[in-house]
N, C-alpha and C. Protein backbone atom coordinates (compact mmCIF):
# COMPACT_ATOMS: atom_id res chain seq x y z
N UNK A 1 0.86 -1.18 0.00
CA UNK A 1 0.00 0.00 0.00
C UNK A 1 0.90 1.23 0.00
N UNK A 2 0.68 2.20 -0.80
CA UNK A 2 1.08 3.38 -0.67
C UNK A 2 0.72 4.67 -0.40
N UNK A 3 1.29 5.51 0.09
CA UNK A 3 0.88 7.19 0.73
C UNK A 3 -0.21 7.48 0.02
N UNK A 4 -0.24 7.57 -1.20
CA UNK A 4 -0.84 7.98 -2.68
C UNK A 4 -2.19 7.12 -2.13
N UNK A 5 -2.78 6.01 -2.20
CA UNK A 5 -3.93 5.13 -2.13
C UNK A 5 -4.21 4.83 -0.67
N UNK A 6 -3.64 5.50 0.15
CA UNK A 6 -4.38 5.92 1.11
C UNK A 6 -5.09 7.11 0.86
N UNK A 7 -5.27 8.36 0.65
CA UNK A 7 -5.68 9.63 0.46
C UNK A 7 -6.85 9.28 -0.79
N UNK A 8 -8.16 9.65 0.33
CA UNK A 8 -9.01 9.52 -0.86
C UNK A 8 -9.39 10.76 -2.01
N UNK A 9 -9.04 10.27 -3.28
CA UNK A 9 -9.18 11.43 -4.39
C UNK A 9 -7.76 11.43 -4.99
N UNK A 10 -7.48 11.83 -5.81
CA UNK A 10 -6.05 12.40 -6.08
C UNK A 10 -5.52 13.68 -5.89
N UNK A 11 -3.91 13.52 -5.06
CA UNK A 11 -3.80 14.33 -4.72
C UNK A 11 -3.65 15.92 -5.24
N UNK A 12 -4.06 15.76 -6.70
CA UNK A 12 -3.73 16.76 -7.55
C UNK A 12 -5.16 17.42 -7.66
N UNK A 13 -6.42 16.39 -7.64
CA UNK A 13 -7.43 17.10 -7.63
C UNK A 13 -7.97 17.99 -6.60
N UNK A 14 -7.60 17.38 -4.71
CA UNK A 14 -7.25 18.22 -3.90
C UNK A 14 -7.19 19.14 -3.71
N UNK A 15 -5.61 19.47 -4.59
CA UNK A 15 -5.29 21.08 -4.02
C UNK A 15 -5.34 22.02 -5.31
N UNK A 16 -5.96 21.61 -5.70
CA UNK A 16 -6.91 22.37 -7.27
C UNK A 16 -8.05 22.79 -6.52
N UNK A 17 -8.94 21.49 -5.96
CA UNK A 17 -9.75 22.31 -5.21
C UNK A 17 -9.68 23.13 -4.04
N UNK A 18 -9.15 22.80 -3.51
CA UNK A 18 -8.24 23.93 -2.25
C UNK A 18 -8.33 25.15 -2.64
N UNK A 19 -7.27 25.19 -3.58
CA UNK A 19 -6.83 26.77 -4.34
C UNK A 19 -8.18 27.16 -4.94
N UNK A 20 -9.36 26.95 -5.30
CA UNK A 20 -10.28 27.28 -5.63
C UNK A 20 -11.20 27.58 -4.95
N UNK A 21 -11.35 26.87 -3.35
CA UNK A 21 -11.95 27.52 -2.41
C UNK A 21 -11.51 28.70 -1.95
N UNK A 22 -10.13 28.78 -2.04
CA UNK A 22 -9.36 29.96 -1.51
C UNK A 22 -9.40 31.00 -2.05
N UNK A 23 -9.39 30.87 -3.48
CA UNK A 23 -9.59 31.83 -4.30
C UNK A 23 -11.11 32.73 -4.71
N UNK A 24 -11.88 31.93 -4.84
CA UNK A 24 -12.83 32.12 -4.82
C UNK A 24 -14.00 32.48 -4.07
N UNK A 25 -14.02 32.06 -2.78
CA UNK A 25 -14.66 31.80 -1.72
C UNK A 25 -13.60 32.98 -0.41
N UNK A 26 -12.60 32.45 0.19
CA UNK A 26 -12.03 32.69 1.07
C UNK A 26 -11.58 34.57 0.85
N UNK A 27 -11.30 34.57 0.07
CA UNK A 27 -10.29 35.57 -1.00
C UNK A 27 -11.40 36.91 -1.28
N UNK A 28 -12.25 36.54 -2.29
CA UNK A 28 -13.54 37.20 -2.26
C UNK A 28 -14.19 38.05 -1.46
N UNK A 29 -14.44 37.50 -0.03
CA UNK A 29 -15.27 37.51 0.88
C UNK A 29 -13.99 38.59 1.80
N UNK A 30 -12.76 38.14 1.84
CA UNK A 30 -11.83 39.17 2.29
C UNK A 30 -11.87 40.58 1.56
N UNK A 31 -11.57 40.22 0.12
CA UNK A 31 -11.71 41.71 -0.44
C UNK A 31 -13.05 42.55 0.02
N UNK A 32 -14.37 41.87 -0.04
CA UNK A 32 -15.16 42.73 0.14
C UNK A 32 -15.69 43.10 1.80
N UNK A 33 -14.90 42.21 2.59
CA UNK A 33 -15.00 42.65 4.06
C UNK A 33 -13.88 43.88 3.90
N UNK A 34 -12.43 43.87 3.85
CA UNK A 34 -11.23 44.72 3.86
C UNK A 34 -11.58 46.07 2.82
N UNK A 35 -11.93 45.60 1.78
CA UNK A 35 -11.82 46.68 0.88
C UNK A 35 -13.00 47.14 0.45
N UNK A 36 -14.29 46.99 0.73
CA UNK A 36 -15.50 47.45 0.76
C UNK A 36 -15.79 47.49 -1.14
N UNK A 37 -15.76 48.81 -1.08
CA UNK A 37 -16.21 49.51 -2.57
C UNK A 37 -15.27 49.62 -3.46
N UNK A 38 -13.90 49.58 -2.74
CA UNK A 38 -12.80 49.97 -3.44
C UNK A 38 -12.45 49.17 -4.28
N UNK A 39 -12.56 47.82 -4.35
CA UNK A 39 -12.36 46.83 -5.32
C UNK A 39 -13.26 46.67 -6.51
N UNK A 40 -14.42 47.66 -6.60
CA UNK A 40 -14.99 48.06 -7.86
C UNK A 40 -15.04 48.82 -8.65
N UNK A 41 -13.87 50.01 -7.80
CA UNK A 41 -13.71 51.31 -8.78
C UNK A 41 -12.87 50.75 -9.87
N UNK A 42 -12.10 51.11 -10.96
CA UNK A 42 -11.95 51.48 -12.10
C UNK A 42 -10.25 51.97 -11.59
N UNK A 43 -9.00 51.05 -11.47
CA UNK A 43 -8.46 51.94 -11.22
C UNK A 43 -7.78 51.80 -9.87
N UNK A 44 -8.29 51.29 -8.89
CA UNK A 44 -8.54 51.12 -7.59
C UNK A 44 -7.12 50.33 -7.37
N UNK A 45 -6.93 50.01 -6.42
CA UNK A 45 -5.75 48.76 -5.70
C UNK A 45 -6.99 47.57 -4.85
N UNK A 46 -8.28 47.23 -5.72
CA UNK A 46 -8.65 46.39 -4.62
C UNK A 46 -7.70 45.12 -4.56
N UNK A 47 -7.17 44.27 -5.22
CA UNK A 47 -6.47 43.40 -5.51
C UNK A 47 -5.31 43.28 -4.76
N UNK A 48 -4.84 44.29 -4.03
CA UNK A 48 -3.65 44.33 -3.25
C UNK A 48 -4.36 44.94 -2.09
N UNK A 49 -4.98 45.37 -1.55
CA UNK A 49 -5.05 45.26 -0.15
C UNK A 49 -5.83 44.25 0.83
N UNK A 50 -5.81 42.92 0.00
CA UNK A 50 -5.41 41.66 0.97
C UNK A 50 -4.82 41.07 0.30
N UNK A 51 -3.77 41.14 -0.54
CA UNK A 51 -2.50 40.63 -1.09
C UNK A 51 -1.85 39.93 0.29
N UNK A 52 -1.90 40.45 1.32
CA UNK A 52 -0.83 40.30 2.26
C UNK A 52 -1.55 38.92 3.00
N UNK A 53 -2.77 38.71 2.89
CA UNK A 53 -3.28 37.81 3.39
C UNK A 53 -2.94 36.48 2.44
N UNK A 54 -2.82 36.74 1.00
CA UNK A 54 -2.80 35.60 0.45
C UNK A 54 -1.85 34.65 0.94
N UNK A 55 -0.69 34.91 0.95
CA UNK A 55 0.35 34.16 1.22
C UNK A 55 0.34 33.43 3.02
N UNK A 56 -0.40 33.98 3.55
CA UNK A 56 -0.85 33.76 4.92
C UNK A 56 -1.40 32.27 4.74
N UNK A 57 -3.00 32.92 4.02
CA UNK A 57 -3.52 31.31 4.06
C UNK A 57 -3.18 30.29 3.02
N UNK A 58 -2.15 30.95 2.24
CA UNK A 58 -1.45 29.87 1.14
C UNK A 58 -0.93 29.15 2.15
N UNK A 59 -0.23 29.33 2.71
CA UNK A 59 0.75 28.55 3.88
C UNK A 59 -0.11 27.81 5.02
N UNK A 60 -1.18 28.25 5.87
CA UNK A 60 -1.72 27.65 6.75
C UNK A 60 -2.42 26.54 6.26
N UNK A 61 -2.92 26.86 4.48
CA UNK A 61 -4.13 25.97 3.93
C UNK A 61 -3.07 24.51 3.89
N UNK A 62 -1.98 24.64 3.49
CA UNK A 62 -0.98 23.66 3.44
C UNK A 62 -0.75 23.31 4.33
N UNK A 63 -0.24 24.10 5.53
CA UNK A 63 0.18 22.93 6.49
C UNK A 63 -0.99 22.86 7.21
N UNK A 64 -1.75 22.86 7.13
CA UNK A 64 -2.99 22.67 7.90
C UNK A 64 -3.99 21.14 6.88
N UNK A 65 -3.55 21.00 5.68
CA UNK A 65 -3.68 20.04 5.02
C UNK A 65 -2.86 18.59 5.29
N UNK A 66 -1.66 19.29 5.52
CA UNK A 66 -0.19 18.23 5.80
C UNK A 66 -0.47 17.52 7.14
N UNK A 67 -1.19 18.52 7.81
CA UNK A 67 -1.38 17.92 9.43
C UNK A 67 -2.35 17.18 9.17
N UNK A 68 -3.72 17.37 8.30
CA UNK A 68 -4.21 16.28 8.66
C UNK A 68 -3.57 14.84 7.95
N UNK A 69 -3.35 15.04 6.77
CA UNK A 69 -2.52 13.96 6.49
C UNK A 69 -1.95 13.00 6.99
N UNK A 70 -1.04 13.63 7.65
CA UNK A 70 0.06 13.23 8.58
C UNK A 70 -1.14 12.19 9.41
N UNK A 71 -1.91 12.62 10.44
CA UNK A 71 -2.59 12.16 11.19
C UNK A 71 -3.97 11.65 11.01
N UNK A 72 -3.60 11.19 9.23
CA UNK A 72 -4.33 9.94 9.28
C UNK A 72 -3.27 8.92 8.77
N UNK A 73 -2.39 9.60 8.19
CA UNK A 73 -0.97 8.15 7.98
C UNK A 73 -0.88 7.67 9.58
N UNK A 74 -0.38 8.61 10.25
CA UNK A 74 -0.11 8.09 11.76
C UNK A 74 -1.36 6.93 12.12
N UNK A 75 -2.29 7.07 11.87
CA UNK A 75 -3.72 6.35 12.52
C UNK A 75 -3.71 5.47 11.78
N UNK A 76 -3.08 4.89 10.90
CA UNK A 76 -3.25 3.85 9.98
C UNK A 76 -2.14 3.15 10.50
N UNK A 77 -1.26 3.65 10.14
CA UNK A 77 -0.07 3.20 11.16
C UNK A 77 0.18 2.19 12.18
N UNK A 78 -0.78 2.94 13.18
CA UNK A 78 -0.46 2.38 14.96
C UNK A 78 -2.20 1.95 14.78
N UNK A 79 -2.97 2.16 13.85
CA UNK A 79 -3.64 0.70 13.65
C UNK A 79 -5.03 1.63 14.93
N UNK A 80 -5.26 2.79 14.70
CA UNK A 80 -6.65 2.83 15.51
C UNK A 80 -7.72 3.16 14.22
C-alpha cells in the first residue's frame, strides 16, 4: 500500500480544489470585508489590499492540510 492510495481522491485534484476555495470563496469575501467599494472602482488597488493575506492562508491551507494527512498516515499506522 502506498501514501498515494491511502488519500481519498487524487492528490492533484485536492489542491486544485483547495486553491479554488481559496480563491474564490475565502479571497472574495476578504476583499469585500477589507476593501469594501474599493475593489470596484476602475483603477482602484482592490487586488492588493489583501494581497498580504494571500500568502498567509497559502501557507496555513498547506500545512494545515499536511497535518491532517500526517494524522491519518499516523492512525493507519499504529492501527486505531
Amino acid at each position: 500500500m502506498t501514501y498515494l492510495s491511502v488519500i481519498p481522491g487524487n492528490i492533484t485534484d485536492i489542491s486544485s480544489l483547495l486553491l479554488q476555495w481559496l480563491e474564490n470563496k475565502v479571497l472574495v469575501w476578504l476583499k469585500l470585508v477589507y476593501c469594501g467599494n474599493r475593489g470596484n472602482q476602475v483603477g482602484s488597488q482592490g487586488d492588493t489590499c489583501i494581497e498580504g493575506f494571500k500568502g498567509r492562508l497559502l501557507h496555513f491551507l498547506w500545512e494545515t492540510y499536511a497535518r491532517v494527512q500526517i494524522g491519518q498516515l499516523f492512525n493507519i499506522i499504529i492501527g486505531i
